[in-house]
Protein backbone atom coordinates (compact mmCIF):
# COMPACT_ATOMS: atom_id res chain seq x y z
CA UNK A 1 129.57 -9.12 89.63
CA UNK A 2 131.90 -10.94 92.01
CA UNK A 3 135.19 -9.30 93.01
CA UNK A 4 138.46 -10.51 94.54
CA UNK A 5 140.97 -9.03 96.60
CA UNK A 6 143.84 -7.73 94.40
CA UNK A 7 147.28 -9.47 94.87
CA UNK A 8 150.42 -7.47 95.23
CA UNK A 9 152.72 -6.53 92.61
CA UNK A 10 155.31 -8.84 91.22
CA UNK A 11 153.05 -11.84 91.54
CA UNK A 12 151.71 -14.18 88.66
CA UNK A 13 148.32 -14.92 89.11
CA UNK A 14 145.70 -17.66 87.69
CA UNK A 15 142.95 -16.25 86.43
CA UNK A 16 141.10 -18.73 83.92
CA UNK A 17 142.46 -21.73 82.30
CA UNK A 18 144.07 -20.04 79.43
CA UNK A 19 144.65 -17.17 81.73
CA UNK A 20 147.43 -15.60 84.27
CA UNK A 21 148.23 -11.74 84.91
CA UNK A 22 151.28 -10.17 86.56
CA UNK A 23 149.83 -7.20 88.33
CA UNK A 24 152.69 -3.67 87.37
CA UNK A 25 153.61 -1.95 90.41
CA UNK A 26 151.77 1.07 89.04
CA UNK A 27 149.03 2.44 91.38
CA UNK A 28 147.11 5.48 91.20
CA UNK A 29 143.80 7.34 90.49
CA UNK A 30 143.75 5.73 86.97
CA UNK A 31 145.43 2.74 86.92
CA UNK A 32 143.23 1.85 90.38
CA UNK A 33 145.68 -1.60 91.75
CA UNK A 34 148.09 -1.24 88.65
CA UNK A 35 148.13 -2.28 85.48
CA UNK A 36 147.93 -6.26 84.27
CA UNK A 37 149.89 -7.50 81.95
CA UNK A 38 148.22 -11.06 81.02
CA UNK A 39 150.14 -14.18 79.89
CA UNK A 40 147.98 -16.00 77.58
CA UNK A 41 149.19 -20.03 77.22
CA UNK A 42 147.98 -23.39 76.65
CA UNK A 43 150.11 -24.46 79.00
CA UNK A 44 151.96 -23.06 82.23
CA UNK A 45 155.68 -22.43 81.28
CA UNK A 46 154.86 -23.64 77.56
CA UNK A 47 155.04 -20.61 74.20
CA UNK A 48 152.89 -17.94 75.59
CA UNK A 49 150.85 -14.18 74.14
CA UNK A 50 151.78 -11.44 76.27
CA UNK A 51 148.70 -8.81 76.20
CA UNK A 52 149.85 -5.26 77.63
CA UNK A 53 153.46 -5.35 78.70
CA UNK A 54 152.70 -2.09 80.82
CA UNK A 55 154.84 0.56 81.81
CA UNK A 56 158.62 0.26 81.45
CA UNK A 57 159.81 -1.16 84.18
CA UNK A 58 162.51 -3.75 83.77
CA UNK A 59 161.53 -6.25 86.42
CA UNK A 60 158.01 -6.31 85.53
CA UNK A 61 159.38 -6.89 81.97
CA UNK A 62 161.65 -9.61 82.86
CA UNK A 63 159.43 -11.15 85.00
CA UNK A 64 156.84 -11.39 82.01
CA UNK A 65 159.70 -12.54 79.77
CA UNK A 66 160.67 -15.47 81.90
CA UNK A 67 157.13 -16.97 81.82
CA UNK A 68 157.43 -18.43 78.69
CA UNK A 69 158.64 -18.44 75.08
CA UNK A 70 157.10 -15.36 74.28
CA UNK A 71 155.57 -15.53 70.37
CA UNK A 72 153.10 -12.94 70.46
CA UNK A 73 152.73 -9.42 72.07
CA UNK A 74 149.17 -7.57 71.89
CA UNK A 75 147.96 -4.25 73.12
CA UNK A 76 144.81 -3.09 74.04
CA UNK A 77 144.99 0.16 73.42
CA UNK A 78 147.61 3.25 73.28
CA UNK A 79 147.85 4.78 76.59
CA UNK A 80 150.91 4.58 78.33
CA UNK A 81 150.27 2.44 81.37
CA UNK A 82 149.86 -0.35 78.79
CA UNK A 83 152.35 0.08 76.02
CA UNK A 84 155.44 2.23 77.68
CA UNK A 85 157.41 -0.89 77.92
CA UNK A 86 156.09 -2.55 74.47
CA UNK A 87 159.47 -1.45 72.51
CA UNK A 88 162.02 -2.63 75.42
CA UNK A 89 160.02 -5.90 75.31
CA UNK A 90 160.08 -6.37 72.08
CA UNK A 91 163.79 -6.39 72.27
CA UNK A 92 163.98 -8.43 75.31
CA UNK A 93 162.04 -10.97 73.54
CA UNK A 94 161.86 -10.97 70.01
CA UNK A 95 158.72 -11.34 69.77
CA UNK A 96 156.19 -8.91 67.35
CA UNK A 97 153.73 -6.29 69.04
CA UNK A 98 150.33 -5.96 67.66
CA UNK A 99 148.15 -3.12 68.53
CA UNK A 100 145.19 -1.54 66.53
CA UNK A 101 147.14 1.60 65.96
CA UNK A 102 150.93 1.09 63.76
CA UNK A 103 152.67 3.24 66.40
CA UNK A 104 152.47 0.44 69.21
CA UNK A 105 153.55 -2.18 66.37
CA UNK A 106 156.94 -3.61 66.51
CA UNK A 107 157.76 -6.06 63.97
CA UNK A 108 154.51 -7.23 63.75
CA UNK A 109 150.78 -5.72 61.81
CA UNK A 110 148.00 -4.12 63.10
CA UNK A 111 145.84 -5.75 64.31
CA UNK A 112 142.02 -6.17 62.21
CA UNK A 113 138.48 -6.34 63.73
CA UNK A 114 137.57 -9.77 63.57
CA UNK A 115 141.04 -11.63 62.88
CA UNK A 116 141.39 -14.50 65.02
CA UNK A 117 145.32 -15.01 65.98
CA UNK A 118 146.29 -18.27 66.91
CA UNK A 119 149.33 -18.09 69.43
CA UNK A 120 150.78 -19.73 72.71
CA UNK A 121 147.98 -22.83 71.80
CA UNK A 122 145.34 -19.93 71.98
CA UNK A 123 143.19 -18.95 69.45
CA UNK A 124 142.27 -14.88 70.34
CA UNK A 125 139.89 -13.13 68.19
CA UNK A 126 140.45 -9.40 67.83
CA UNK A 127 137.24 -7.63 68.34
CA UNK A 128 137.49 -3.31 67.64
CA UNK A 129 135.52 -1.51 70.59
CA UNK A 130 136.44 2.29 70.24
CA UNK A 131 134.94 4.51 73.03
CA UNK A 132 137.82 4.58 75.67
CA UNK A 133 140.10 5.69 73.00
CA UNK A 134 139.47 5.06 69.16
CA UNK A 135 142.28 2.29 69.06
CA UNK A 136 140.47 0.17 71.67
CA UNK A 137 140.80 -3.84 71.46
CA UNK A 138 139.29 -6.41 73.41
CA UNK A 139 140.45 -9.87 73.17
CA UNK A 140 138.38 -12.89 72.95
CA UNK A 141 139.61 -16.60 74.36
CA UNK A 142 136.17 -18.42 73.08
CA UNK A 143 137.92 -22.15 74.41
CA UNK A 144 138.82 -20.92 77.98
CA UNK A 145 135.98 -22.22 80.35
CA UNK A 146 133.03 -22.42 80.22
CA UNK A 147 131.78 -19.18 78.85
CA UNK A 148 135.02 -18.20 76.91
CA UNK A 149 136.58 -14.81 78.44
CA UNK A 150 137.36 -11.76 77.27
CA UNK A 151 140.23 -9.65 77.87
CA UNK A 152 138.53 -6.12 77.92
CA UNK A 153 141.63 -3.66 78.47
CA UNK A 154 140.22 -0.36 80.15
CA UNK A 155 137.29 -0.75 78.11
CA UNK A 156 135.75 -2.27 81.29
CA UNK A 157 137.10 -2.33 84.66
CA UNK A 158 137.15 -4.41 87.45
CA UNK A 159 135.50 -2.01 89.46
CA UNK A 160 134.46 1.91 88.54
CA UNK A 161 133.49 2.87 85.55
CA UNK A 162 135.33 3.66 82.35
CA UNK A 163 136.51 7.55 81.07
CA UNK A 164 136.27 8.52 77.55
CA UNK A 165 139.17 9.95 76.38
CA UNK A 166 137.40 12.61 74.81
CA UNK A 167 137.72 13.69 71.57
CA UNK A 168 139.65 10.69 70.74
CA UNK A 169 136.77 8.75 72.48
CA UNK A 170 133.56 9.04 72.06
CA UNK A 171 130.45 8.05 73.82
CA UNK A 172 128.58 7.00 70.80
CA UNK A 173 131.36 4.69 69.93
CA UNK A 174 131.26 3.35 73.30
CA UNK A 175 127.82 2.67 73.88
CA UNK A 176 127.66 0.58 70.22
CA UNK A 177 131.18 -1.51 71.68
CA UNK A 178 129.41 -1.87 74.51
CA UNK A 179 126.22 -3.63 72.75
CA UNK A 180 128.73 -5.94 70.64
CA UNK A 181 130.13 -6.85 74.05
CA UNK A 182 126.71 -7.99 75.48
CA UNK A 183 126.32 -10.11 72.48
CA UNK A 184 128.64 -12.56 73.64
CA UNK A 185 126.66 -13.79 76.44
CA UNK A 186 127.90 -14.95 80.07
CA UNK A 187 132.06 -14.82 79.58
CA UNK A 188 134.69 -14.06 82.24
CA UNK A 189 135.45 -10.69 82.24
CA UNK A 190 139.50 -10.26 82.73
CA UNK A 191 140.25 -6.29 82.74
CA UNK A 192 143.87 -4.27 82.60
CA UNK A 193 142.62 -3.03 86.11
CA UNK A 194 140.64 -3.80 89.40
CA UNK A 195 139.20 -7.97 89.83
CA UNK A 196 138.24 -10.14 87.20
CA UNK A 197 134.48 -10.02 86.60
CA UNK A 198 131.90 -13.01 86.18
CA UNK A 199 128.78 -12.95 83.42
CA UNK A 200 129.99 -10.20 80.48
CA UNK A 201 126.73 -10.02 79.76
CA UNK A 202 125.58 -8.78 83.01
CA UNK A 203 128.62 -6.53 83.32
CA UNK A 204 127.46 -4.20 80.33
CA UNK A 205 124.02 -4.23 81.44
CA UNK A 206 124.95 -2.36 84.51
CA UNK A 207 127.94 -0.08 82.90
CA UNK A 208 124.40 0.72 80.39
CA UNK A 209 122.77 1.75 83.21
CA UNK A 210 124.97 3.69 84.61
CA UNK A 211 125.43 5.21 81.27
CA UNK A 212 121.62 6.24 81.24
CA UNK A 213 121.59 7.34 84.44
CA UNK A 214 124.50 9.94 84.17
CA UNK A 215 122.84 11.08 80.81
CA UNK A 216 119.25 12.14 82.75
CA UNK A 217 121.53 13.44 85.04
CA UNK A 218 122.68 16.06 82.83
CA UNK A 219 119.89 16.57 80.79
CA UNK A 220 118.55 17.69 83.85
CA UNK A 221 121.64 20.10 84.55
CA UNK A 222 121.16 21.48 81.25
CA UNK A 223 117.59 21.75 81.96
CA UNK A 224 118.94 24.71 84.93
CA UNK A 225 121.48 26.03 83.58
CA UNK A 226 120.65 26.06 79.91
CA UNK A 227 121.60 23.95 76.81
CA UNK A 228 124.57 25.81 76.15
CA UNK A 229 126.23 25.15 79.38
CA UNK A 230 129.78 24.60 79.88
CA UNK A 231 131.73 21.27 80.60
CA UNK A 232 132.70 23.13 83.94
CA UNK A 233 129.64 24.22 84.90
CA UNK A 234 127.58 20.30 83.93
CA UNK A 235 130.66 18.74 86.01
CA UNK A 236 130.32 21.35 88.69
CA UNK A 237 126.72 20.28 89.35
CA UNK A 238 127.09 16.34 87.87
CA UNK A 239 130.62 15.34 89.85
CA UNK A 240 130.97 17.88 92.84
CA UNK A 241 132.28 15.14 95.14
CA UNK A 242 134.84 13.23 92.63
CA UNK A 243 138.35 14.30 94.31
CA UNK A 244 140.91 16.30 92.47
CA UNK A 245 143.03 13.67 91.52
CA UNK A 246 140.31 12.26 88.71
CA UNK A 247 138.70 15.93 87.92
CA UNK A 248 140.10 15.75 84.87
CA UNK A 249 138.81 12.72 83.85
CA UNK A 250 135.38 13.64 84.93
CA UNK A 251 135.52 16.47 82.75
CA UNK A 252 136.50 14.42 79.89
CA UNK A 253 133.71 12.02 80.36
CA UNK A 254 130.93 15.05 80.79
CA UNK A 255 132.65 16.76 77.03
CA UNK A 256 131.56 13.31 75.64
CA UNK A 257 128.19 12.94 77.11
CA UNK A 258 127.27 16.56 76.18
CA UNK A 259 128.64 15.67 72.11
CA UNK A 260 126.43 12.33 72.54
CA UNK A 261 123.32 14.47 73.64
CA UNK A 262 123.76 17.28 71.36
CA UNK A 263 124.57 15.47 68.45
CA UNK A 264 121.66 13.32 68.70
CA UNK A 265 119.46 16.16 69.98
């Protein structure tokens, strides 16, 4: 993995050829920098595909609708960080919102596993990878260097690793998006937070691995403590030194490994 620095907020960014973010000015425990909102176009200043418009914040927003004729908004997936300011833009633009779940649609359809859109002189192939939440999208530019890219939402980071949004996420869902991921070989990886990412393939490799090695880590908890041990107690032992502000999400993520190891004995 190779990482850059992350620019401030209110910047618009290059990332790949077909490629540019503006980075939200929404740090924190979650949303690491912020959140990007990417500007998908054939051409700088030319018709453009907004991906996440982020939270609502009306100079982010405006900022993102002066970068071109906006003709296409997509979502990643439903949490707020990426879709608060979806409806505003919508109206500051015109343009449809597409997102795998109808209540992050504007005047536009959901989206379908597999659909390629073509948009901004981009063609972007929709490809369903539940596991973060059960309405997460990845995005794939197969024309935009090289290796294509692939706009993975929170489904992998920059840097970190990903929660489950348990129950709505699972880790069985995740590990299979995760495998149809690695399948597309060596593309840039361009994430909703932290640096942009080289070799895909590589990337889920190691977010595997880390997978793997959290799971012996509490089949060994359970081991001590018993197999019907609590999410408190397996996050207790398994994430004593995450800080408060992300015990939650720990938690979450441990309620999804223990479903993945129980259902699968």
């Amino acid at each position: 993995m190779s990482e850059s620095a992350q620019p401030a907020p209110g910047r618009i960014v290059s990332s790949t050829p077909l490629a540019r973010y503006r980075l939200a000015d929404n740090p924190g425990p979650m949303s690491l920098d912020g959140t990007k909102s990417y500007i998908l176009a054939a051409a700088e200043g030319g018709p453009c595909v907004i991906v996440d418009p982020g939270p609502a914040d009306e100079e982010h927003l405006g900022a993102l609708a002066s970068a071109g004729k906006v003709e296409l908004v997509l979502i990643t997936h439903r949490h707020p960080d990426h879709t608060e300011g979806a409806k505003r833009f919508h109206q500051l633009t015109g343009a449809p919102v597409r997102a795998a779940d109808p209540a992050f649609c504007f005047g536009g359809a959901p989206l379908q596993d597999g659909e390629v859109i073509s948009a901004g002189g981009v063609e972007i192939q929709v490809l369903a990878t539940p596991g973060h939440t059960s309405d997460s999208v990845c995005f794939l530019l197969r024309a935009d260097g090289p290796n294509g890219s692939v706009l993975t939402g929170d489904t992998i980071l920059g840097r970190g690793t990903t929660v489950l949004d348990y129950p709505d996420g699972t880790l069985q869902d995740f590990m299979e998006s995760l495998d149809k991921l690695g399948r597309l070989g060596p593309a840039t990886v361009l994430p909703a937070h932290g640096p942009d990412l080289e070799n895909l393939e590589s990337v889920v490799l190691t977010y595997r691995d880390h997978r793997d090695e959290r799971l012996a880590q509490i089949r060994g908890v359970l081991g001590l403590l018993g197999e019907d041990a609590t999410v408190e107690q397996v996050a207790n032992a398994v994430y004593a030194d995450v800080p408060a502000s992300v015990r939650a999400a720990a938690e979450l993520s441990v309620a999804a490994q223990l479903e993945y190891l129980r259902v699968r004995g």
